[in-house]
PDB file of N, CA and C in Angstrom:
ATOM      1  N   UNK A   1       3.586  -2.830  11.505  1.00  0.00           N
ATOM      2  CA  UNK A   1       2.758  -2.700  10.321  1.00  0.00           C
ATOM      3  C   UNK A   1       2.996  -1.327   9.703  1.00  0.00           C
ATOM      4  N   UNK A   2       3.090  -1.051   8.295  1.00  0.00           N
ATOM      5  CA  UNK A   2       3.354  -0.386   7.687  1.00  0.00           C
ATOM      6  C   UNK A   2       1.738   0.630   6.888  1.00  0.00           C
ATOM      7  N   UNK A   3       1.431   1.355   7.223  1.00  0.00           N
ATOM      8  CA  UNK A   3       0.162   2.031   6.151  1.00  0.00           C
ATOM      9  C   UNK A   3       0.623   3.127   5.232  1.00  0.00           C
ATOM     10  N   UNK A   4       0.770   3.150   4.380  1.00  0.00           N
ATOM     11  CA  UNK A   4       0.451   4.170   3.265  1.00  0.00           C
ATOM     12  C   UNK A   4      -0.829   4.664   2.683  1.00  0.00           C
ATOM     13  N   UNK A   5      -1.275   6.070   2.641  1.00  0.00           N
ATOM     14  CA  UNK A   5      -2.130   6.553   2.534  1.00  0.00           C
ATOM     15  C   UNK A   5      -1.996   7.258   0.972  1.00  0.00           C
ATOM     16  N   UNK A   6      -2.830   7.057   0.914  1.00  0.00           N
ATOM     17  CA  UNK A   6      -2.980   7.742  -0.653  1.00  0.00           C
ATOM     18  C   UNK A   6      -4.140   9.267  -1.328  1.00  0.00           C
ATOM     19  N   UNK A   7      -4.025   9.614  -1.884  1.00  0.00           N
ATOM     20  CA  UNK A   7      -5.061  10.537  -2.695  1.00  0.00           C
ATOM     21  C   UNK A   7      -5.662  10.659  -3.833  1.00  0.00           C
ATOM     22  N   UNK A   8      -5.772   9.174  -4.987  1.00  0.00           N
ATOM     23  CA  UNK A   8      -5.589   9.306  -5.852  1.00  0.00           C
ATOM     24  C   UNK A   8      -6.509   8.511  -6.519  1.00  0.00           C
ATOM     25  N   UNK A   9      -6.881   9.079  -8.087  1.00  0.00           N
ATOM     26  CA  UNK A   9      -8.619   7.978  -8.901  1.00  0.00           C
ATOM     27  C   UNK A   9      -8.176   6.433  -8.514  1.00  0.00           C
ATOM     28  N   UNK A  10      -7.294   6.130  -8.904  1.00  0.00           N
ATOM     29  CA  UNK A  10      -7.145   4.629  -9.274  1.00  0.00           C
ATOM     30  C   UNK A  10      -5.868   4.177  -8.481  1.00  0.00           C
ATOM     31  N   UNK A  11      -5.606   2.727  -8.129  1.00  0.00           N
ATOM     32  CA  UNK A  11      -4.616   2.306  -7.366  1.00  0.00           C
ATOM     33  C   UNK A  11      -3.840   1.673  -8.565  1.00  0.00           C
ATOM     34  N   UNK A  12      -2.481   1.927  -8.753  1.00  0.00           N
ATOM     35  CA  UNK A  12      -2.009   0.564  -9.577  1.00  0.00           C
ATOM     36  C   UNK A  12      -0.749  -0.079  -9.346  1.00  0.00           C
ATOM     37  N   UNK A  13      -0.072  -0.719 -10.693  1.00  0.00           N
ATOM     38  CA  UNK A  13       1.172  -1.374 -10.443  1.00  0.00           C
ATOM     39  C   UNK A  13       2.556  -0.880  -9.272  1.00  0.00           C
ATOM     40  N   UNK A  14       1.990   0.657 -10.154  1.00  0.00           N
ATOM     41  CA  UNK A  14       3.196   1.591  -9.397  1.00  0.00           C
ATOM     42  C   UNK A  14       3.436   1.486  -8.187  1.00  0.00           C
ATOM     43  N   UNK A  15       1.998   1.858  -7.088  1.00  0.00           N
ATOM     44  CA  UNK A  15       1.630   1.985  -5.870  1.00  0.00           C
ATOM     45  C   UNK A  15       2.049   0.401  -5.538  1.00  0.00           C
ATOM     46  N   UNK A  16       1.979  -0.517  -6.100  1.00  0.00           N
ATOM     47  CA  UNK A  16       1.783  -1.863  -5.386  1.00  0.00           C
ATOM     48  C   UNK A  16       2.971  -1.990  -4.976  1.00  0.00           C
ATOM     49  N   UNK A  17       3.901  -1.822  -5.979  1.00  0.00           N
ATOM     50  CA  UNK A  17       5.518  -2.036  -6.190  1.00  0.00           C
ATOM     51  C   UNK A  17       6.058  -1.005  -5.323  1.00  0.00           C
ATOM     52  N   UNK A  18       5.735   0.349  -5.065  1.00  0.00           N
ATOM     53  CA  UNK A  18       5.758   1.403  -4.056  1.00  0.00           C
ATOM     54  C   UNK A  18       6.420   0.638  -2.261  1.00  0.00           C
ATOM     55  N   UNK A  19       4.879   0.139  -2.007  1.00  0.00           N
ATOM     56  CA  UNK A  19       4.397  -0.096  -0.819  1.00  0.00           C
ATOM     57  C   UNK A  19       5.622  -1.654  -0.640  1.00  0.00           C
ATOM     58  N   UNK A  20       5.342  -2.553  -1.626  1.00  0.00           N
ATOM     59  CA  UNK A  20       6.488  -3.611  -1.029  1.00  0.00           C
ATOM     60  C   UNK A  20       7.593  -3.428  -0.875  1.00  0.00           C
ATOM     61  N   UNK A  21       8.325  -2.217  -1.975  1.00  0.00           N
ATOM     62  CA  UNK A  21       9.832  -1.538  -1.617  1.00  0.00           C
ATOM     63  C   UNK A  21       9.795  -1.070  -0.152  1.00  0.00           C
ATOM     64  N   UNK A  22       8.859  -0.689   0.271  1.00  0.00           N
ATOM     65  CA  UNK A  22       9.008   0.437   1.600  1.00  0.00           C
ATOM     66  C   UNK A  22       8.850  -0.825   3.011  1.00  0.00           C
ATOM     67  N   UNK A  23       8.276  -2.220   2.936  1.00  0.00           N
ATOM     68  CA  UNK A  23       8.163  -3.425   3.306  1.00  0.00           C
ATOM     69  C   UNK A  23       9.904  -3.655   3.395  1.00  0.00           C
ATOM     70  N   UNK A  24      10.319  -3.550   2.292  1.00  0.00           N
ATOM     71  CA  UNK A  24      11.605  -4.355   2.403  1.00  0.00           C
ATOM     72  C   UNK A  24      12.553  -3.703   2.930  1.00  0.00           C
ATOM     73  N   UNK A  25      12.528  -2.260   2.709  1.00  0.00           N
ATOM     74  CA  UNK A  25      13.304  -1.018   2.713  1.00  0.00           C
ATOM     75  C   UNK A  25      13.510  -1.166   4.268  1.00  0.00           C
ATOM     76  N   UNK A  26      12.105  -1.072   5.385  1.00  0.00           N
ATOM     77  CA  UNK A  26      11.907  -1.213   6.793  1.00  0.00           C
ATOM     78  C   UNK A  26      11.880  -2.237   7.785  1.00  0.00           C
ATOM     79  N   UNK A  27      11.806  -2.905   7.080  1.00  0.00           N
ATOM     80  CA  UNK A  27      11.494  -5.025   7.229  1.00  0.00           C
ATOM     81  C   UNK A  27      10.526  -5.105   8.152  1.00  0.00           C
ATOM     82  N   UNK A  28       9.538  -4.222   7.539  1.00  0.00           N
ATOM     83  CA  UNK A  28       8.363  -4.736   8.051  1.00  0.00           C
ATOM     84  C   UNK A  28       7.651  -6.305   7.258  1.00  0.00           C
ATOM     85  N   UNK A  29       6.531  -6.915   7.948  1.00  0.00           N
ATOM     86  CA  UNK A  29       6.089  -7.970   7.200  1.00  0.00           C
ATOM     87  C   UNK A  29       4.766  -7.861   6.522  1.00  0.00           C
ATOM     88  N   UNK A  30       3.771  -6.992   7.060  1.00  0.00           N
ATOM     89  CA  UNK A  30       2.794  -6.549   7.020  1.00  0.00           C
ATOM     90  C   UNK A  30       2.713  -4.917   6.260  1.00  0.00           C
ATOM     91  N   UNK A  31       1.557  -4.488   5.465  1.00  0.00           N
ATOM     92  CA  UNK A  31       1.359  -3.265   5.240  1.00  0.00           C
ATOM     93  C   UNK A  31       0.090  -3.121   4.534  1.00  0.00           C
ATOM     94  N   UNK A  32      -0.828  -1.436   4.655  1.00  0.00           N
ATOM     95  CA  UNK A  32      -1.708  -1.358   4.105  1.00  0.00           C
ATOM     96  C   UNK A  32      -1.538  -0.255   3.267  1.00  0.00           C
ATOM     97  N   UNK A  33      -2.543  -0.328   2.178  1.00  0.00           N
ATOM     98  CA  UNK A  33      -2.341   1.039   1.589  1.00  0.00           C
ATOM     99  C   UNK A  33      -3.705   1.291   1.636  1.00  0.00           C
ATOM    100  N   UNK A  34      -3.709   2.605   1.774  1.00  0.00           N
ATOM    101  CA  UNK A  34      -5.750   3.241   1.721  1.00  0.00           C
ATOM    102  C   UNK A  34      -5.953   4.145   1.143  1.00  0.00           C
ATOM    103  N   UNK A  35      -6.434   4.207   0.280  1.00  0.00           N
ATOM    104  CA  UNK A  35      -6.701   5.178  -1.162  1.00  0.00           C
ATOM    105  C   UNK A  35      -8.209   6.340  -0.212  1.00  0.00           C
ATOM    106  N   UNK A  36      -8.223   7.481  -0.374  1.00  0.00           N
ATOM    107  CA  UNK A  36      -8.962   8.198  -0.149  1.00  0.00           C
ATOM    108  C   UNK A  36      -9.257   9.108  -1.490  1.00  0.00           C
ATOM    109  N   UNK A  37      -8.804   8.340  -2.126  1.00  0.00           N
ATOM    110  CA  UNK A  37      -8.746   9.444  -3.777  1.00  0.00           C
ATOM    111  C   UNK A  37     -10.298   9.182  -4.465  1.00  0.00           C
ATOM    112  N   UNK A  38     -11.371   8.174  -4.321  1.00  0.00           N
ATOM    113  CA  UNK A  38     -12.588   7.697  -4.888  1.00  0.00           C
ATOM    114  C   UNK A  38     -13.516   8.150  -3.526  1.00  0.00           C
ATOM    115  N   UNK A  39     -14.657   7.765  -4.937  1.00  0.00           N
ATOM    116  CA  UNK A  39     -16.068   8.287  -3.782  1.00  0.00           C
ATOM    117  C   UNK A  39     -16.037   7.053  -2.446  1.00  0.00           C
ATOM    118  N   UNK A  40     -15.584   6.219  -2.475  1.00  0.00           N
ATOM    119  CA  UNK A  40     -15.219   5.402  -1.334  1.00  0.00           C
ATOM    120  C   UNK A  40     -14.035   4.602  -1.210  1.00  0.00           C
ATOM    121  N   UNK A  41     -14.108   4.614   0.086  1.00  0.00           N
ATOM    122  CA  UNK A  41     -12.844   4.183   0.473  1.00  0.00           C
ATOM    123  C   UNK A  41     -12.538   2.747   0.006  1.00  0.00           C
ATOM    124  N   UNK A  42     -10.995   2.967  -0.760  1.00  0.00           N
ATOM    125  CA  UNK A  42      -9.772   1.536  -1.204  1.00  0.00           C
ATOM    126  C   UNK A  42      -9.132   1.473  -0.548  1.00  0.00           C
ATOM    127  N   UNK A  43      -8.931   0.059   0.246  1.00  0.00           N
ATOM    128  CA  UNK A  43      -7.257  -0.628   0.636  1.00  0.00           C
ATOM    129  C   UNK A  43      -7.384  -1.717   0.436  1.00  0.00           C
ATOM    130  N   UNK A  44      -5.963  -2.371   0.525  1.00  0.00           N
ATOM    131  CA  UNK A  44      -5.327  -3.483  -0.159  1.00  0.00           C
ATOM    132  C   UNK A  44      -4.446  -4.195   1.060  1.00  0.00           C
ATOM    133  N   UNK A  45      -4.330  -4.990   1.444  1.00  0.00           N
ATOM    134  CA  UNK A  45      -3.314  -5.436   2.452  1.00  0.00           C
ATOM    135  C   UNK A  45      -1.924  -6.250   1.837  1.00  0.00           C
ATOM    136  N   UNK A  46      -0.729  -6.019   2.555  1.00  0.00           N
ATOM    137  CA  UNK A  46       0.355  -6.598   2.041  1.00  0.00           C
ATOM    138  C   UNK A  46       0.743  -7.459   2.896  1.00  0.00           C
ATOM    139  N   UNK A  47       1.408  -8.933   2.254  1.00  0.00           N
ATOM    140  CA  UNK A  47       2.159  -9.132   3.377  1.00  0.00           C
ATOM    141  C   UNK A  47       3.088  -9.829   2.531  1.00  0.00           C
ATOM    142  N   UNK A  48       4.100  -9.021   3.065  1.00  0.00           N
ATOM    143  CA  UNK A  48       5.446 -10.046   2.711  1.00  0.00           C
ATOM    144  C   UNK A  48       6.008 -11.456   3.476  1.00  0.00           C
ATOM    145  N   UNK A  49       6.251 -12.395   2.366  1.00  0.00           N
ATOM    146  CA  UNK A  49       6.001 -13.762   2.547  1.00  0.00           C
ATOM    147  C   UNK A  49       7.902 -14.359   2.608  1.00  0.00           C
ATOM    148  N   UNK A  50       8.758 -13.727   2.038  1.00  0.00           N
ATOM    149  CA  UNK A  50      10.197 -13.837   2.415  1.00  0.00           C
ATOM    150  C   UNK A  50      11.513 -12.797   3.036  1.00  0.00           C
TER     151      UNK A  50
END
């Protein structure tokens, strides 16, 4: 499993597209990203499906 951690207001396209390059890049299947950038805590789970 793959986690990426973050620091930042808002999560977006960029980060999404980020995190699945780094999925494919490692061949992992799984990954999280966790935003610590807001008054509470964001994550998102990935999973690559091919």
């Amino acid at each position: 499993m793959l986690v990426e951690l973050k620091a930042t207001t808002t999560l977006d396209e960029h980060h999404f597209a980020q995190i699945i390059n780094y999925l494919t890049a490692y061949r992992f299947q799984t990954g999280l990203l966790i935003n610590f950038g807001q008054r509470s805590l964001q994550f998102k789970r990935f999973i690559k499906t091919i």
